[in-house]
Protein backbone atom coordinates (compact mmCIF):
# COMPACT_ATOMS: atom_id res chain seq x y z
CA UNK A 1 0.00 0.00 0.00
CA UNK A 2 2.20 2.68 1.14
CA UNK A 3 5.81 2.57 -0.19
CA UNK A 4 8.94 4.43 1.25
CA UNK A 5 11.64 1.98 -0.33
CA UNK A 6 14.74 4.41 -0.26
CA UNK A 7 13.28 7.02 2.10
CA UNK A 8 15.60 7.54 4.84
CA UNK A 9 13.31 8.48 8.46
CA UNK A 10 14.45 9.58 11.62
CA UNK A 11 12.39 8.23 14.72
CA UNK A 12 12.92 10.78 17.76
CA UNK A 13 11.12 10.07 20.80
CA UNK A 14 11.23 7.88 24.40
CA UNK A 15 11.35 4.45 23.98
CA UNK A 16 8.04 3.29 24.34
CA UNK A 17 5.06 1.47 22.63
CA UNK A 18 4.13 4.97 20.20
CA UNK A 19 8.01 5.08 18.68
CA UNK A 20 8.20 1.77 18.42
CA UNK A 21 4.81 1.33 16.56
CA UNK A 22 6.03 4.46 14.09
CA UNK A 23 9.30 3.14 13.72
CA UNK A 24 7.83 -0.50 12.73
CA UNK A 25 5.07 0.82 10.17
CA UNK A 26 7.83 2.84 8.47
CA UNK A 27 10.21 0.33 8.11
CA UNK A 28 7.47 -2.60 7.40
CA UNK A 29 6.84 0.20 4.33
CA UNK A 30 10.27 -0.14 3.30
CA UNK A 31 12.27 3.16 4.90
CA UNK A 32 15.41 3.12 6.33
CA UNK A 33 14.57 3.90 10.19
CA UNK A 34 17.10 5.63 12.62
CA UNK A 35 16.12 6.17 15.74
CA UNK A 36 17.29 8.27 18.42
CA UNK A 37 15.73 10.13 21.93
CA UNK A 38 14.79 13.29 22.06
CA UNK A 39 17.08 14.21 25.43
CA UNK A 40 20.06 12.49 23.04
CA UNK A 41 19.35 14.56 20.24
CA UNK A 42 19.05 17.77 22.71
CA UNK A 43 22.52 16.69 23.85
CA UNK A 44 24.13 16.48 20.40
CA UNK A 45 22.41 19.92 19.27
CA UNK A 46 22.18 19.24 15.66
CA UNK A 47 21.50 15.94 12.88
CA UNK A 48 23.54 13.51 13.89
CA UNK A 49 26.09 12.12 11.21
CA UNK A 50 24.78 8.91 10.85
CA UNK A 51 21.52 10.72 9.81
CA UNK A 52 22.79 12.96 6.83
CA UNK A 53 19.95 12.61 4.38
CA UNK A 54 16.75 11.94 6.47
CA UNK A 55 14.00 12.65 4.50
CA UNK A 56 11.36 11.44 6.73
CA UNK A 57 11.35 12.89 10.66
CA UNK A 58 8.89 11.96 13.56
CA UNK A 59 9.18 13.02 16.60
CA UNK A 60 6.99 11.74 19.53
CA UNK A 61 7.07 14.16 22.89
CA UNK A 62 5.05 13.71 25.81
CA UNK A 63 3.35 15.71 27.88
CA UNK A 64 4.71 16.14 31.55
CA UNK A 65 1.93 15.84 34.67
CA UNK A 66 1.90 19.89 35.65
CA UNK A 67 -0.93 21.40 37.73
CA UNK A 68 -2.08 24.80 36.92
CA UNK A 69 0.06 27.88 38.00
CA UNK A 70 3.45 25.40 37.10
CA UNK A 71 5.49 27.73 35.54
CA UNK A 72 8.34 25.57 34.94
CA UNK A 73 6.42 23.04 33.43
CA UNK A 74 5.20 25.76 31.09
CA UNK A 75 8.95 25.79 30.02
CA UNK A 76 9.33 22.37 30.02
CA UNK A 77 6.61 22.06 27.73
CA UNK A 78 7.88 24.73 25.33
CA UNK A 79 10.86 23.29 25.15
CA UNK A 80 9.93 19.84 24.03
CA UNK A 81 7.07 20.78 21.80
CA UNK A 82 8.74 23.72 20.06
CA UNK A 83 11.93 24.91 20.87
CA UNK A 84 13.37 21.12 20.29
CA UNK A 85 11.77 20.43 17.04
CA UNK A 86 12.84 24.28 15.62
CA UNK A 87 16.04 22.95 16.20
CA UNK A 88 15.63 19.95 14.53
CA UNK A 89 13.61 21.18 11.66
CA UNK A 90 16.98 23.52 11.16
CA UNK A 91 19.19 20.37 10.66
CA UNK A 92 16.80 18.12 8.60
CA UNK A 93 15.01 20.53 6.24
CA UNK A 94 18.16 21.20 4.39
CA UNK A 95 18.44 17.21 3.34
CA UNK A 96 14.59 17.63 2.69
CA UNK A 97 15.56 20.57 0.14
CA UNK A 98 17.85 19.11 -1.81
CA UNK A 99 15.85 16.14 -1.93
CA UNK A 100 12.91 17.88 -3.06
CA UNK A 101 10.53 15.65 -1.06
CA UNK A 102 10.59 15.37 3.03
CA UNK A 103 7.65 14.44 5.38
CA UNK A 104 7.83 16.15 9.34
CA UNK A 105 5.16 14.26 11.43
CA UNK A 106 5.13 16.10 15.40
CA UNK A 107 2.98 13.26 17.80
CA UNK A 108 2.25 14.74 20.70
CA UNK A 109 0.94 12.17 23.26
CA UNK A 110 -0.24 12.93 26.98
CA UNK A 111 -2.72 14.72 28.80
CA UNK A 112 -3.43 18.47 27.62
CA UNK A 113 -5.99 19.64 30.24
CA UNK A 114 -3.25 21.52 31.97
CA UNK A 115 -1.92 25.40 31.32
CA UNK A 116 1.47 24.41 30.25
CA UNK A 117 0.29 21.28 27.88
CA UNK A 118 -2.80 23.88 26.42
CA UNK A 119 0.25 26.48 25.92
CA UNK A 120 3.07 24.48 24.57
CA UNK A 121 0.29 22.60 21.87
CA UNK A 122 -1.16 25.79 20.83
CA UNK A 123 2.34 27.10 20.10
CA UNK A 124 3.84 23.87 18.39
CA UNK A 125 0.12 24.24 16.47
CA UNK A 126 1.30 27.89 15.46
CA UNK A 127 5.02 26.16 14.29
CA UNK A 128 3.22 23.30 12.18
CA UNK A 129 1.28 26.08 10.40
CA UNK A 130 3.91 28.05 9.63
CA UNK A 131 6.53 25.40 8.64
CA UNK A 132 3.92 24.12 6.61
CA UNK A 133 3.46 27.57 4.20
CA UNK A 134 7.09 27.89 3.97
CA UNK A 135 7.76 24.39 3.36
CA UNK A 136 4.63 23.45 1.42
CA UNK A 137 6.47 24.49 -2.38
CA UNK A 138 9.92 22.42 -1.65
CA UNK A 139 7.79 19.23 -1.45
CA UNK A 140 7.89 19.28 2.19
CA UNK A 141 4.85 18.39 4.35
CA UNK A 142 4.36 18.95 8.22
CA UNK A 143 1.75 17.21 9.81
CA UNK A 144 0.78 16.39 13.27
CA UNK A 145 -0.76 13.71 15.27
CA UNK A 146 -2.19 14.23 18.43
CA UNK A 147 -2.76 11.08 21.16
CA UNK A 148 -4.79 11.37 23.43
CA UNK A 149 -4.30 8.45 26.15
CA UNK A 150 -7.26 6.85 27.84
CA UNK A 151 -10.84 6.41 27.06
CA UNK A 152 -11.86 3.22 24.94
CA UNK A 153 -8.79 3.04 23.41
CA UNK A 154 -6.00 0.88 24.58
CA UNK A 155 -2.66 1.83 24.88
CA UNK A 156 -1.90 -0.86 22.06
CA UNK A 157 -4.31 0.45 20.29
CA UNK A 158 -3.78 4.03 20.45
CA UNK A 159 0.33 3.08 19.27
CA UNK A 160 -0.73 0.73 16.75
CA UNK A 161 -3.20 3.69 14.96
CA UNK A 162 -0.63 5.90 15.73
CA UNK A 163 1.92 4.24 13.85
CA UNK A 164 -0.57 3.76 10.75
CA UNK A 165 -1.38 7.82 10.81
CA UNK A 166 2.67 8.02 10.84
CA UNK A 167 2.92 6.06 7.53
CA UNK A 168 -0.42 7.73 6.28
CA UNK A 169 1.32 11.20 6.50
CA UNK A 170 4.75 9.85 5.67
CA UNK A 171 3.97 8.31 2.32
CA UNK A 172 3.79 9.58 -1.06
CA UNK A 173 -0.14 9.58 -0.76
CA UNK A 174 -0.47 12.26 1.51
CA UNK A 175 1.85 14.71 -0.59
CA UNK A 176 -1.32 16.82 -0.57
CA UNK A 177 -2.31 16.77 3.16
CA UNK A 178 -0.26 19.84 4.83
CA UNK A 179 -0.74 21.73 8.19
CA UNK A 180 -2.61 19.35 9.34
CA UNK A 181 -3.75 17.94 13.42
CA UNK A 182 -5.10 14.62 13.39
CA UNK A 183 -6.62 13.50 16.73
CA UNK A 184 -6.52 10.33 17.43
CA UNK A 185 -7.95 8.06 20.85
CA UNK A 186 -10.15 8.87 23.35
């Protein structure tokens, strides 16, 4: 169905059930999948050089328990949901470019009722639109998937349709779809 033989991807995220799922659906497809942490990637500052040409980029973040009035969580937040991937967008979108094709898929998993998971998603929502304009005529799409834990869903189920979105908005199929939040579990 979907096809990404020859598309290299970058996986950045915790280990757990949602990057593994991504990671599996875009290899099963046929890309070559890196994968890395986000705290690693913080550490190193820019694109690895094992990961010179990744044309394909998820990144999974989490949101961190914070109870209203947490203003450090507020920064947490913005750091992992924007200030990280701006960083990383500067390091992969050149590859993307001169490839003529990329795909950047954000998940952003956790609970949002709080201030600092409300503030952080609103801005990375403001980031997606805008790298998503500027991108858009390069052949670059920006997408973003947005979990939402509990509910009817199962954990295995919520990675598992998380991992199919992934592939949805990684694969040639979807070179229309831009800009775009998909919501996904209960």
């Amino acid at each position: 169905m979907y096809r990404l033989k020859g598309r290299n991807a970058l996986v950045l995220g915790a280990v757990g059930e949602l990057t593994q799922q991504a990671e599996a659906a875009l290899a099963a497809a046929g890309a070559t999948v890196s994968r890395s942490t986000l705290e690693g990637y913080q550490a190193v500052g820019s694109t690895p050089a094992e990961f010179p040409n990744i044309v394909v980029l998820v990144t999974v973040a989490s949101d961190s328990p914070a109870s209203n009035g947490d203003w450090e969580a507020v920064d947490r937040q913005q750091r992992t949901l924007v200030a990280l991937p701006t960083a990383i967008l500067s390091n992969v979108v050149p590859a993307m470019r001169r490839a003529g094709w990329g795909r950047i898929i954000f998940v952003a998993d956790g609970d949002p009722s709080s201030m600092a998971a409300i503030t952080a998603r609103t801005a990375q929502a403001a980031l997606l639109q805008a790298e998503a304009r500027q991108l858009a005529a390069a052949g670059i799409t920006v997408n973003q998937i947005i979990a939402r834990s509990g509910g009817v869903t199962s954990e295995s189920e919520l990675a598992e349709a998380i991992g199919a979105a992934a592939l949805y908005f990684a694969s040639e199929e979807s070179s229309f779809v831009t800009g775009q939040s998909l919501q996904i579990g209960g």
